[in-house]
Protein backbone atom coordinates (compact mmCIF):
# COMPACT_ATOMS: atom_id res chain seq x y z
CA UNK A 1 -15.44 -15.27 14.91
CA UNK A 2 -19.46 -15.95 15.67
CA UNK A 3 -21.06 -14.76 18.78
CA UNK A 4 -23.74 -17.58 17.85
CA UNK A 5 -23.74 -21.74 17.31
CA UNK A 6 -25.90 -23.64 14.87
CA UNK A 7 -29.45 -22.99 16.73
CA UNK A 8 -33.00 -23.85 15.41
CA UNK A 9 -33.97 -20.18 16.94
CA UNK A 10 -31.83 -17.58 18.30
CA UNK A 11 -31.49 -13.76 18.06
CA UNK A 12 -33.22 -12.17 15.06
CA UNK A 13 -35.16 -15.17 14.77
CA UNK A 14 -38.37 -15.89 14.60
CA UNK A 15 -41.52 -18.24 12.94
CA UNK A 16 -41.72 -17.88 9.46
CA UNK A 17 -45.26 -16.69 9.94
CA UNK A 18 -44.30 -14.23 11.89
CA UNK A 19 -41.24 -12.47 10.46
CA UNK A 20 -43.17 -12.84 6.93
CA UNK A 21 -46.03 -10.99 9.45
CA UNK A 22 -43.15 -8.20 10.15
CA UNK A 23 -41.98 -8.03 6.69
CA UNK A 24 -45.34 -6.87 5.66
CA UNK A 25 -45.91 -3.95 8.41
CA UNK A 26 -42.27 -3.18 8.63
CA UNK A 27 -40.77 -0.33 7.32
CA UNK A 28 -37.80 -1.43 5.01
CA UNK A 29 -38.48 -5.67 4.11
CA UNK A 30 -34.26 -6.20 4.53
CA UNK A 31 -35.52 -9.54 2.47
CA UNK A 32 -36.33 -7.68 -0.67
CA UNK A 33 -33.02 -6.02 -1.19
CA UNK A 34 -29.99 -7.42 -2.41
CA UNK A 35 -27.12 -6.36 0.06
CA UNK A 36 -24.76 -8.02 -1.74
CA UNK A 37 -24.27 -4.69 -4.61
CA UNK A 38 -24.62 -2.08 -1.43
CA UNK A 39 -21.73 -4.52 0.62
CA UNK A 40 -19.38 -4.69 -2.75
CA UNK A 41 -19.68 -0.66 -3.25
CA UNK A 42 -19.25 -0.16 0.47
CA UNK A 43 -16.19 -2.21 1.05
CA UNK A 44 -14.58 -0.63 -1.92
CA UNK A 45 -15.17 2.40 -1.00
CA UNK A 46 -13.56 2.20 2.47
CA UNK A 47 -10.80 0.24 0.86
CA UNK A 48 -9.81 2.53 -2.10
CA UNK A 49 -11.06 5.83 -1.94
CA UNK A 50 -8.88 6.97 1.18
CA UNK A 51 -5.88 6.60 -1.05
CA UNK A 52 -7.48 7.64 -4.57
CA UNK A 53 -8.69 11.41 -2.71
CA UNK A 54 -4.98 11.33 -0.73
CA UNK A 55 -3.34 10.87 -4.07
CA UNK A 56 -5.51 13.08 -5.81
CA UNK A 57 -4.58 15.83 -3.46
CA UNK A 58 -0.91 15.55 -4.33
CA UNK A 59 -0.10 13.09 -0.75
CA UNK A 60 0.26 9.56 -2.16
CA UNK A 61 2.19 8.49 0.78
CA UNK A 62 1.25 5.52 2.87
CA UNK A 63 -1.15 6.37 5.93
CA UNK A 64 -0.18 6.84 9.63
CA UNK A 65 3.15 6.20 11.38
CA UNK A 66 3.17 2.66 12.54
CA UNK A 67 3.08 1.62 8.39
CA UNK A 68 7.03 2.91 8.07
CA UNK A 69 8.37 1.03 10.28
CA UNK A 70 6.83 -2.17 9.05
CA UNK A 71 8.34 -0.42 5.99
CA UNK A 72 11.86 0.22 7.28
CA UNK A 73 11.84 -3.80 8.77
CA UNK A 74 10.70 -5.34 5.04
CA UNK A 75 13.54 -3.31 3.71
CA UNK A 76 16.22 -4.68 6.17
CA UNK A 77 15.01 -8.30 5.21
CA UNK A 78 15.63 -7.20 1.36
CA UNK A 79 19.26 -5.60 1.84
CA UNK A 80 20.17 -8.92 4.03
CA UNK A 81 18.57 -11.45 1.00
CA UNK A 82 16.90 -12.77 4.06
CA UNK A 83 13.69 -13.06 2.65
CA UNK A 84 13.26 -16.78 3.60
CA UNK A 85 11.49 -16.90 7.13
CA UNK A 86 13.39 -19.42 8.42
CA UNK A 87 17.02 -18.24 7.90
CA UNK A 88 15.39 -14.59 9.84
CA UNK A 89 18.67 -12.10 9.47
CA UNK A 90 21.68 -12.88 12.08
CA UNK A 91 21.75 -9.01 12.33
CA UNK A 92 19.37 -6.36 12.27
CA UNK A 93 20.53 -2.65 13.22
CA UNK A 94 18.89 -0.45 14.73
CA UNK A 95 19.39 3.75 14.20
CA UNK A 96 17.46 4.58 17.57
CA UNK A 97 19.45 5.35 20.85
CA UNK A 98 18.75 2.69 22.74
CA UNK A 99 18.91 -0.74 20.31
CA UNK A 100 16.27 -2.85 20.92
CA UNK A 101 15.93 -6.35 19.17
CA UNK A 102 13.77 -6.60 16.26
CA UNK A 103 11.47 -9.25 15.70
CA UNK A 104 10.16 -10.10 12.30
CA UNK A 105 6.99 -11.66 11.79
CA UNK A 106 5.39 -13.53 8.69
CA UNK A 107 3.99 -10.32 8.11
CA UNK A 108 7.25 -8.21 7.50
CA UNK A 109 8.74 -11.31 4.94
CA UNK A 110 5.01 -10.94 2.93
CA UNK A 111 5.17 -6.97 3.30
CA UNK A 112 9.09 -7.73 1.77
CA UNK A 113 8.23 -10.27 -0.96
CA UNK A 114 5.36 -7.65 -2.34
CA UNK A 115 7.84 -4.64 -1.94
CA UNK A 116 10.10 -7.10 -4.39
CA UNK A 117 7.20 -7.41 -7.02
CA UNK A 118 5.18 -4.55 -6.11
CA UNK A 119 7.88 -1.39 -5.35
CA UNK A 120 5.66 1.25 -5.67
CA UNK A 121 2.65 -0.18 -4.75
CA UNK A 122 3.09 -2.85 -2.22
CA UNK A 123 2.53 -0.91 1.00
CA UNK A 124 -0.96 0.61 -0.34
CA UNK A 125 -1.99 -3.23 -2.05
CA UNK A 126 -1.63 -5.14 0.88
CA UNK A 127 -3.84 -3.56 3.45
CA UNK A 128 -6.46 -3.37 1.10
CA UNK A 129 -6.03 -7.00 0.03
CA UNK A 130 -6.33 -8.25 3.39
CA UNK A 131 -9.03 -6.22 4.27
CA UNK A 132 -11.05 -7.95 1.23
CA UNK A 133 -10.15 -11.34 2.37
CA UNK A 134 -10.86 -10.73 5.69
CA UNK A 135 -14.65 -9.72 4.21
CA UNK A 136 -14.65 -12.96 2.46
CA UNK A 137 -13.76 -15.19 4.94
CA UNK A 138 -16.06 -13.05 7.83
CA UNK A 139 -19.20 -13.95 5.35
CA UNK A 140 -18.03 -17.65 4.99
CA UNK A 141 -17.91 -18.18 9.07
CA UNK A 142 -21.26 -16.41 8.85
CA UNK A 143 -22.61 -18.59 6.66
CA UNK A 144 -22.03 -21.71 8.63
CA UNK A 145 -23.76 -20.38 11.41
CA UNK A 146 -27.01 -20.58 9.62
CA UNK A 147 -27.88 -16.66 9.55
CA UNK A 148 -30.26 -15.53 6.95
CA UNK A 149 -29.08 -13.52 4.13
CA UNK A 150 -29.93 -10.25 4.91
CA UNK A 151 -28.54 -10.70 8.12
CA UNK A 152 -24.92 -11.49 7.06
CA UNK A 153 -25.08 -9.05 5.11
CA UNK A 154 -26.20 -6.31 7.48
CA UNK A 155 -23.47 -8.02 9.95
CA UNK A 156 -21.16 -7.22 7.37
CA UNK A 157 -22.20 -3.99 6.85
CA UNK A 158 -21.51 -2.76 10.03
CA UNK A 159 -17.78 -4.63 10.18
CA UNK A 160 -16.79 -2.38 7.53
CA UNK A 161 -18.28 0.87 7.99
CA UNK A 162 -16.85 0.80 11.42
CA UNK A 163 -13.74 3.20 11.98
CA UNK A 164 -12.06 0.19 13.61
CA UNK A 165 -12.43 -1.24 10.29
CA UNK A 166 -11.25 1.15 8.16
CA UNK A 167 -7.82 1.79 10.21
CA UNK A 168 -6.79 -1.78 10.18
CA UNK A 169 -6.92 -2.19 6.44
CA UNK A 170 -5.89 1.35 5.60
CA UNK A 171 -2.46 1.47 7.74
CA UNK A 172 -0.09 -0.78 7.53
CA UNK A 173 -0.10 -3.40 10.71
CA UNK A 174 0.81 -6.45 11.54
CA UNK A 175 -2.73 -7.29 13.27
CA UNK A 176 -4.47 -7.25 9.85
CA UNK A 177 -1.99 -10.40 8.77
CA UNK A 178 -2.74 -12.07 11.97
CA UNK A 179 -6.62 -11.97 12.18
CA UNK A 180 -6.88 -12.93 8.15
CA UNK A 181 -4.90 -16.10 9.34
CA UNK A 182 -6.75 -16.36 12.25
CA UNK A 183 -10.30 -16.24 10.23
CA UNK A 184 -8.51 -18.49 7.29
CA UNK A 185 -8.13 -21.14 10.15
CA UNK A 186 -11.45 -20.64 12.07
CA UNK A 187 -13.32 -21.21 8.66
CA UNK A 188 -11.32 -24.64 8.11
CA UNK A 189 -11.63 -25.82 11.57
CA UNK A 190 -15.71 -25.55 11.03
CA UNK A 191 -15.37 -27.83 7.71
CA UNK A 192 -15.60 -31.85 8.22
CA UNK A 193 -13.35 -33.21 5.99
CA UNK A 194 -9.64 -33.91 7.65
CA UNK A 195 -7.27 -32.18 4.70
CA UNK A 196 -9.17 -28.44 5.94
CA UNK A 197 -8.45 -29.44 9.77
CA UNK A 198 -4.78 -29.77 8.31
CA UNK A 199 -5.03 -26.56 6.65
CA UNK A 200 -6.52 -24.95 9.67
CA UNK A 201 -3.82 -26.43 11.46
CA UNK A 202 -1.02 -24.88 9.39
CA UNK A 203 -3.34 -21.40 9.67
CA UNK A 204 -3.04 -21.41 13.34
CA UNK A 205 1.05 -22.27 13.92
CA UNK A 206 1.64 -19.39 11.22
CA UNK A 207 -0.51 -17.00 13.71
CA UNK A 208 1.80 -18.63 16.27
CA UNK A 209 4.61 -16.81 14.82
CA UNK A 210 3.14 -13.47 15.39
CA UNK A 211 2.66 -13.13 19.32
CA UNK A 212 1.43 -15.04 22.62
CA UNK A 213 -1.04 -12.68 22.76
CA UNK A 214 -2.70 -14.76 19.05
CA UNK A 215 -1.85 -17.77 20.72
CA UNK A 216 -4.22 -17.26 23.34
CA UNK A 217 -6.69 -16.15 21.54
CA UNK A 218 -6.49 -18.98 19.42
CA UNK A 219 -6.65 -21.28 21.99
CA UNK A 220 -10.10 -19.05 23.77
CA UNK A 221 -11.49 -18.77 20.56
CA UNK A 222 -11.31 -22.55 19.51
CA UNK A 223 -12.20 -23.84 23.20
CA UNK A 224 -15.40 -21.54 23.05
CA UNK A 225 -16.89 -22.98 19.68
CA UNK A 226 -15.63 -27.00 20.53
CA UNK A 227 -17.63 -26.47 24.21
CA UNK A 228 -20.56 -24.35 22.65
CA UNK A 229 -20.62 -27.55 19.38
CA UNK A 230 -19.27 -30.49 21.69
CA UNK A 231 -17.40 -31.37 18.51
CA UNK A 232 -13.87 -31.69 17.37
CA UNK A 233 -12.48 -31.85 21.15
CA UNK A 234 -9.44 -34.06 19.40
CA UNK A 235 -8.93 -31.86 16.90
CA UNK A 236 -8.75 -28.65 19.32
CA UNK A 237 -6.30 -30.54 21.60
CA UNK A 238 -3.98 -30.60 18.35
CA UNK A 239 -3.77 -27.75 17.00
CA UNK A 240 -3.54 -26.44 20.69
CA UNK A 241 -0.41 -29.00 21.07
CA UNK A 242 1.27 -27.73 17.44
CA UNK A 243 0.41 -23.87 17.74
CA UNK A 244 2.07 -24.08 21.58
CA UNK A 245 5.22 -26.02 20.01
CA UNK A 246 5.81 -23.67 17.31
CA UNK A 247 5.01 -20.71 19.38
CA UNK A 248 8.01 -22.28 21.75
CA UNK A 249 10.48 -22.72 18.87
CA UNK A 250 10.00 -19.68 17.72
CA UNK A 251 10.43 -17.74 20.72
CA UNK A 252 7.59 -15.57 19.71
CA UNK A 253 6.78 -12.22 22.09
CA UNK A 254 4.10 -11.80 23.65
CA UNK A 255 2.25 -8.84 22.58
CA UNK A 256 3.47 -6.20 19.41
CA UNK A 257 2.28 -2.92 19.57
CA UNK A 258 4.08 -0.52 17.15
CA UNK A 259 0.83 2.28 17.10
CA UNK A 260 1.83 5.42 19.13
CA UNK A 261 -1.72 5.36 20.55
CA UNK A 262 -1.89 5.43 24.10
CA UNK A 263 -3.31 2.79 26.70
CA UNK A 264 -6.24 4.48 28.83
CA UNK A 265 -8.16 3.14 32.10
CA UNK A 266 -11.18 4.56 30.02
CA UNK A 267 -13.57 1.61 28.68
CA UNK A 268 -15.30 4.41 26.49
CA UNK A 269 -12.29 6.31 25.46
CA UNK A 270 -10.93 3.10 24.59
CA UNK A 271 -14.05 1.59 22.65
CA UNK A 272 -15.58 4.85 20.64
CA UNK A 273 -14.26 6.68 18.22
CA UNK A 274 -15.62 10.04 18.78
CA UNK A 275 -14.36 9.99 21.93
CA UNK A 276 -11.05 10.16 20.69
CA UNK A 277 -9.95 6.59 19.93
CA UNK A 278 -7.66 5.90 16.76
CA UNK A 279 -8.97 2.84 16.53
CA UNK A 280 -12.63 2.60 18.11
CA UNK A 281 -16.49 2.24 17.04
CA UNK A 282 -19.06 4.21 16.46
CA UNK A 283 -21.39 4.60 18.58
CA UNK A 284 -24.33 3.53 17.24
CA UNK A 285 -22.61 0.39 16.68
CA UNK A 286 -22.14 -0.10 20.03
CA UNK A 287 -25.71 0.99 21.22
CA UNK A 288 -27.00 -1.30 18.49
CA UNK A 289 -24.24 -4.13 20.06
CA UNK A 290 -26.29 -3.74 23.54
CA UNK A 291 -29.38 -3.56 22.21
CA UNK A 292 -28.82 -7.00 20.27
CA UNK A 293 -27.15 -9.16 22.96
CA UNK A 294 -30.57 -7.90 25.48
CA UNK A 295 -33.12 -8.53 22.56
CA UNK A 296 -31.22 -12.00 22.15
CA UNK A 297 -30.86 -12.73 26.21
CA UNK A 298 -32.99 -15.33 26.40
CA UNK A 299 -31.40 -17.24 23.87
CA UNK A 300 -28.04 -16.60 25.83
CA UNK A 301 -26.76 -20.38 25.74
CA UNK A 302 -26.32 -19.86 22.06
CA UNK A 303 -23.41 -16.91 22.87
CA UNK A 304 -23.06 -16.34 26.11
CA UNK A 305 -19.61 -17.83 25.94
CA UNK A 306 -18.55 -15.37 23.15
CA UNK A 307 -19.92 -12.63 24.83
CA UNK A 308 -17.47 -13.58 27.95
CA UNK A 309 -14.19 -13.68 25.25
CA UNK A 310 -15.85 -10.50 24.13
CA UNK A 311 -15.91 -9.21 27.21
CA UNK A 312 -12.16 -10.15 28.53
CA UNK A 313 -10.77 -8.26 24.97
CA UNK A 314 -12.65 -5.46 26.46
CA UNK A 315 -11.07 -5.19 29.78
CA UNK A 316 -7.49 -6.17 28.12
CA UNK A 317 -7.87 -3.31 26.03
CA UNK A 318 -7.21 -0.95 29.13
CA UNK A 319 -3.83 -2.11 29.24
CA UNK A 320 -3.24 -2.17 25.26
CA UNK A 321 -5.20 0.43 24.21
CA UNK A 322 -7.54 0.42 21.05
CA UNK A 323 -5.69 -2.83 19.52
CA UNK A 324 -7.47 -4.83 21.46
CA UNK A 325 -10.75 -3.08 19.22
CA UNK A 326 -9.63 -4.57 16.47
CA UNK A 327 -10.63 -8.13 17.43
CA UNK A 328 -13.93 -7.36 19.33
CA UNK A 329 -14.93 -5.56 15.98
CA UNK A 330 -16.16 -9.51 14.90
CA UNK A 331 -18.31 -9.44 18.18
CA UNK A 332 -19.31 -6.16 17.91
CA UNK A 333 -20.52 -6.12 14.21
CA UNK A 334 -22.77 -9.33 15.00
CA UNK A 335 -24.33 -7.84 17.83
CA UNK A 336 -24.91 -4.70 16.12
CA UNK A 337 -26.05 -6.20 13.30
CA UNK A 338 -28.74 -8.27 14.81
CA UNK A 339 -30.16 -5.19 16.78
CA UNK A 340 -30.41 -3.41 14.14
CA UNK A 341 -32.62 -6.46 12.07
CA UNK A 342 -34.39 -7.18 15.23
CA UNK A 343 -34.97 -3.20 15.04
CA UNK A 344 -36.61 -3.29 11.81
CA UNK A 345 -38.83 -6.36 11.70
CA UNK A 346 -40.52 -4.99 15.01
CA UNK A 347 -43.31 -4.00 15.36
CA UNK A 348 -44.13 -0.03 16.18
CA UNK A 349 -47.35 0.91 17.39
CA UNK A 350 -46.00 4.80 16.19
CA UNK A 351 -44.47 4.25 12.46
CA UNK A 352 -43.23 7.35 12.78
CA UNK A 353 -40.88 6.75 15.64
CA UNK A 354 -39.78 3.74 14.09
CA UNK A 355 -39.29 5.91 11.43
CA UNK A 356 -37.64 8.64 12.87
CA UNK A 357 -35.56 5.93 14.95
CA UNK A 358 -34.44 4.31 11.75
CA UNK A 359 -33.16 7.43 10.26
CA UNK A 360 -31.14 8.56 12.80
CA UNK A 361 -29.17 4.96 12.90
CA UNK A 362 -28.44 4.93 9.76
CA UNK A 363 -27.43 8.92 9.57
CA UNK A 364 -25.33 8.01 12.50
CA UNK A 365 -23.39 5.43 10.74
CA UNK A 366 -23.10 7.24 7.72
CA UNK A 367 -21.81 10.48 9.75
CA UNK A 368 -19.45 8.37 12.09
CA UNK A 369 -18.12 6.49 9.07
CA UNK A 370 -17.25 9.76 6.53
CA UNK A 371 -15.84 11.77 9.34
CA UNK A 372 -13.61 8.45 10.29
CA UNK A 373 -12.36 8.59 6.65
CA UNK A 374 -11.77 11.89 6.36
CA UNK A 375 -9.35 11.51 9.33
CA UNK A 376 -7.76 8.78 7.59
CA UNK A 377 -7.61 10.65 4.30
CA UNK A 378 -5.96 13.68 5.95
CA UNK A 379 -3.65 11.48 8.53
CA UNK A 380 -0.12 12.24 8.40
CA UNK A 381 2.49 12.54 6.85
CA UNK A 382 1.48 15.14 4.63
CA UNK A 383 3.28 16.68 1.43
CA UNK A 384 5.33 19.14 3.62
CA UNK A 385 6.50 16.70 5.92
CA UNK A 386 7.96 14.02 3.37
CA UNK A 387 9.63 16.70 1.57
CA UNK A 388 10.90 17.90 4.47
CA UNK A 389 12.15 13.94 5.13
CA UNK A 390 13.29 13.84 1.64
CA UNK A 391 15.53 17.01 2.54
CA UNK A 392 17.10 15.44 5.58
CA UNK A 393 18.01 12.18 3.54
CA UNK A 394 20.01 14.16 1.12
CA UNK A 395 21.58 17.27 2.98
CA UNK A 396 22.07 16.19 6.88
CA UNK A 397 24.75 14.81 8.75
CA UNK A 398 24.77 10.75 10.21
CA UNK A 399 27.00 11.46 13.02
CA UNK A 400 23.95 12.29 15.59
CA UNK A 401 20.37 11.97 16.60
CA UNK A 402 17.60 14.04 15.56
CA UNK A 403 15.28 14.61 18.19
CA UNK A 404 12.04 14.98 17.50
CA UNK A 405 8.44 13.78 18.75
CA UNK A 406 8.54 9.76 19.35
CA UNK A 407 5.37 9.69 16.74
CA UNK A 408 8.13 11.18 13.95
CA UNK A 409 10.19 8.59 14.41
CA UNK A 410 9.66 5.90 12.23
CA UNK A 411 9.08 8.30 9.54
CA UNK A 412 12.58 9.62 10.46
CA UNK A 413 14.10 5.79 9.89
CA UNK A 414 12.25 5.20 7.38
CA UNK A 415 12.31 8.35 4.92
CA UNK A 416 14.98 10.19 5.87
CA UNK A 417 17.33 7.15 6.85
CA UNK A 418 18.66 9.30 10.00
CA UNK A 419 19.48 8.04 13.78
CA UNK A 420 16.40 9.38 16.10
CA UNK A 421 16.60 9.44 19.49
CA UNK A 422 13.17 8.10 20.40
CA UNK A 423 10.26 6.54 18.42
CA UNK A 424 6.69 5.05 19.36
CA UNK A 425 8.10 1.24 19.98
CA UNK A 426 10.47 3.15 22.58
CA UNK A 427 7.84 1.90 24.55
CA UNK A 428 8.69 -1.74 24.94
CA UNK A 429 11.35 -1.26 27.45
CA UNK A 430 12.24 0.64 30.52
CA UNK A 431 15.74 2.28 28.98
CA UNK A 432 13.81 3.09 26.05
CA UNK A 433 11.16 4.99 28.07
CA UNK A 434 13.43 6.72 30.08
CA UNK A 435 14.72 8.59 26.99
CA UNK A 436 10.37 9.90 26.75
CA UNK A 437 11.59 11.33 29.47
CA UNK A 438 14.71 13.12 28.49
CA UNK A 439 13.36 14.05 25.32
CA UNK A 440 10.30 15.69 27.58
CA UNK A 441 13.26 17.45 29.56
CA UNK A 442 14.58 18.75 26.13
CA UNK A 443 11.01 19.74 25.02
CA UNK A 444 10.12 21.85 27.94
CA UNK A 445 13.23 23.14 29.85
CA UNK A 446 14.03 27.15 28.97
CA UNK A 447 17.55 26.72 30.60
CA UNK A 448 19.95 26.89 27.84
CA UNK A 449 22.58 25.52 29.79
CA UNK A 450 21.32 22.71 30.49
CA UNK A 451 19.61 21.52 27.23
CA UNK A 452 23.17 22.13 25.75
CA UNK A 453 24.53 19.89 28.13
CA UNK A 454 21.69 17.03 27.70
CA UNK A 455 21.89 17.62 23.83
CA UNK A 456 25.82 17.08 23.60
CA UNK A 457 25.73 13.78 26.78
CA UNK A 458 23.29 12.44 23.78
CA UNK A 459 25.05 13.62 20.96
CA UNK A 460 21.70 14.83 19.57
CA UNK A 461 22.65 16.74 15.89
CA UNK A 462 18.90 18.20 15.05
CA UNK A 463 15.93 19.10 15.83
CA UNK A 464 12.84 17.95 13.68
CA UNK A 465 9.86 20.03 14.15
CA UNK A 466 6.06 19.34 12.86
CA UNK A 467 2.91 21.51 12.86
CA UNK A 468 1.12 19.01 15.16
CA UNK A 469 3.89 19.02 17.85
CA UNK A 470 3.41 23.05 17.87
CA UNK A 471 0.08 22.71 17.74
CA UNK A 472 -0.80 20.70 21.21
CA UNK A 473 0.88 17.19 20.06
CA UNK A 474 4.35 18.93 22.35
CA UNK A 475 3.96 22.60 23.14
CA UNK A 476 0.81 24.69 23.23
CA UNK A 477 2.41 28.13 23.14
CA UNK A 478 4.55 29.12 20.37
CA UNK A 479 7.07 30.68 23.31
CA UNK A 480 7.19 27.12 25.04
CA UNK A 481 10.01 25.77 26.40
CA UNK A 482 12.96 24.65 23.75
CA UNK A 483 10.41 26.56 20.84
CA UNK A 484 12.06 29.71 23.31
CA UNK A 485 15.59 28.60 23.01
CA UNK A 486 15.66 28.07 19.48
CA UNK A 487 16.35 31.85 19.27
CA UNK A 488 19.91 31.06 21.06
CA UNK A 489 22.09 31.50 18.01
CA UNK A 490 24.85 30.37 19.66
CA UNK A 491 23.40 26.52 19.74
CA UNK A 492 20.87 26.43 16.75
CA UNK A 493 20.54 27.06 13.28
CA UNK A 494 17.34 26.46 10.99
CA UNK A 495 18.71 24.97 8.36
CA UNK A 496 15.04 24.12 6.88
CA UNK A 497 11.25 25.37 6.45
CA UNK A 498 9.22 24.20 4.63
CA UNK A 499 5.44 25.37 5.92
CA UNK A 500 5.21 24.57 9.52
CA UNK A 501 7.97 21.99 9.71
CA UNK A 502 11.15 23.50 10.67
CA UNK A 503 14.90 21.52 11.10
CA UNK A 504 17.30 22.60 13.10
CA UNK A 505 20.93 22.35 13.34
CA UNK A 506 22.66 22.05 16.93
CA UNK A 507 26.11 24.04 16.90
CA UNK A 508 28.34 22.54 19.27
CA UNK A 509 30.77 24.95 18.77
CA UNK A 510 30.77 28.14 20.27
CA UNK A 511 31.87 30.72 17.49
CA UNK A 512 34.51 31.50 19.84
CA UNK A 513 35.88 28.37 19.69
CA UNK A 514 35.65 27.99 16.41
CA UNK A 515 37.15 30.87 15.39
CA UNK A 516 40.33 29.81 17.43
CA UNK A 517 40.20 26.60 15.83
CA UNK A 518 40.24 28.33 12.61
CA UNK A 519 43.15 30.36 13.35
């Protein structure tokens, strides 16, 4: 995915006279280094240390929320010996409230296969390996376009130090799958020989079977390079023809989102990271992204029609929230990446601003990158909570719901094997989002009367409780709403602590009528 064509000049690009000019005033000669050692050490480092510190602090659970229910669906494939893709299971059950259908991609029956071989493993491996291939591939396209060395390199740099980066190959998602197949069958489609067209077309109709939303881009990113090229129009018209048929056979949706993160009419909520995205950019890298595509403007026929495909994912992401971030990352990391070349090999009539202006970009990386990873290092679930889980699997009741926040509640399928009322792909239809809004009723009300009723009408058994939900993720005073009723003896019991999670038991009984009962 290449903002730029094959050019003779474009951005970052000058006369050899003059950039070997530049190399000699400028301040770092990008030429004379070998990125390739710094790349190498730097994807590594994003790919394995998050799990090596989590593990050394006693946590070597798998990262975020969305990766257990990708978890929980790979498992249902291995109890139903359905781990073909095209016999998909006639049934799959669902232990929410509201059933919903489940859709398996190619992603859950790889996920499955490598839980097979890998058990203990698997879930951590896979991000990681597709994270490297994605790398791989990235610097291949790259390398068709002609760039120089250093400044694939330096592209590259900036794809993986970005946080958007880091939380696609750290937690466990289906996008990762779909972009290394979609960059697998990019890079063929560029080759000339006809057997890597095949294979490019095989790469695209297995992206087909993850969502219409793939399809499209497929089809936007493919019709951008053949009218930017004028080559392979045949070719294009297809794969377009086979990716549309299998999509259509295969009923695929279109659009997955299983992340609890919230869509936002905020472009730079949605975009930057410290602004409170899960899965944004720095900001530098989007300052440097500006300042590229304006150094490069005059060269605009070269990648003006990425920039518009760049541009679209940026305006879809304020209806699907930071997902969208992980596919302008490509755009964004060539932009950035040629800014900050073009930055260097100018020249400054005050070195020491360039200087000074140097050091803060790269501080700023560095800074936005480590405090990204030590949010993914220290992402839930923690120790407490999966013992907690572990508890629940072995001592509660499966007669009920447990209620808890929707973000608990694939952990809640997936550890503890209980029925939860609500969980983050409640989202996807309207029944399933009116329950957000009992379960908000449940959360808030200090009527005891009334929660009994709702809790009994849903036949909801416990109460799960986290630190985060106490701590502004439900309630923001520890006297808040049903954190008030829990003193009501009469309808709950804490059956478990363990430090700030808590489980309650809801007594249906009233101890009058269950001493009757006795009797």
């Amino acid at each position: 995915m290449s903002i730029h064509v094959k050019r003779k000049s474009g951005v970052g690009r000058r006369s050899k006279e003059a950039s070997n000019a530049d190399s000699s005033s400028a301040l770092v000669d990008l030429r004379s280094f070998d990125l390739r050692w710094m790349l190498v050490f730097v994807v590594v480092a994003v790919l394995v240390l998050p799990g090596i510190v989590r593990s050394y602090q006693d946590n070597p659970y798998v990262i975020g929320s969305e990766s257990y229910y990708h978890i929980l669906l790979a498992q249902q494939l291995i109890d139903a010996k359905a781990l073909n893709p095209f016999t998909p299971p006639s049934v799959a059950s669902d232990s929410v409230f509201a059933e919903r259908d489940r859709y398996f991609s190619p992603f859950h029956y790889l996920l499955a296969w490598l839980m097979v071989l890998l058990p203990s493993t698997s879930a951590k491996v896979l991000p990681a390996a597709f994270g490297a291939l994605a790398v791989i591939l990235f610097l291949a396209i790259l390398s068709h376009f002609r760039f120089e060395k250093h400044e694939k390199y330096v592209i590259l740099l900036v794809f993986v130090l970005n946080p958007a980066f880091m939380y696609m190959f750290s937690v466990l998602n289906a996008h990762a799958a779909a972009i290394v197949f979609t960059l697998a069958g990019f890079f063929f489609f560029l080759k000339k020989h006809r057997i890597f067209l095949v294979i490019s077309t095989l790469c695209f109709s297995i992206v087909a079977l993850f969502s219409i939303f793939n399809v499209v881009l497929t089809f936007a990113l493919l019709l951008v390079y053949v009218l930017s090229s004028k080559e392979k129009q045949d070719w294009f018209i297809s794969i377009l023809f086979i990716v549309s048929l299998v999509a259509f056979f295969n009923r695929t949706e279109l659009f997955y989102n299983y992340t609890t993160e919230v869509s936002r009419f905020d472009i730079l909520g949605n975009l930057v990271s410290d602004l409170g995205s899960e899965i944004g950019f720095g900001a530098f890298s989007l300052i440097l992204a500006v300042f590229g595509v304006a150094v490069g403007w005059k060269h605009k026929g070269n990648f003006l029609p990425y920039l518009v495909l760049t541009v679209a994912l940026v305006i879809l992401s304020l209806l699907v929230g930071g997902i969208a971030n992980m596919y302008i990352l490509f755009f964004v990391a060539i932009a950035a990446g040629v800014g900050f070349v073009r930055i260097v090999e100018l020249e400054w009539k005050l070195r020491v601003i360039k200087h000074l202006t140097m050091l803060i970009i790269v501080c700023g990386f560095v800074f936005s990158s480590v405090s990204f990873m030590n949010r993914i290092i220290s992402s839930e679930p923690d120790l407490p909570t999966t013992q907690s889980l572990s508890w629940m699997k072995d001592n509660t009741f499966r007669d009920g719901f447990v209620l808890s926040d929707y973000e608990n509640g694939y952990w809640l399928l997936s550890v503890a094997q209980v029925k939860t009322f609500v969980d983050a792909l409640s989202t996807q239809g309207y029944d399933q989002r009116f329950l957000y809004k009992v379960a908000d009723s449940l959360f808030y009300s200090r009527n005891i009367k009334d929660v009994r009723g709702i809790l009994e009408r849903y036949n909801i058994r416990y109460v799960f409780i986290t630190a985060s939900m106490k701590e502004g993720g439900v309630w923001n005073r520890v006297d808040e709403g049903l954190l008030f009723l829990l003193s009501d003896k009469d309808t709950f019991k804490k059956v478990y602590t363990q430090g700030d999670v808590e489980i309650w038991r809801v007594e249906y009984e009233k101890p009058e009528d269950a001493q009757s009962a006795a009797q």
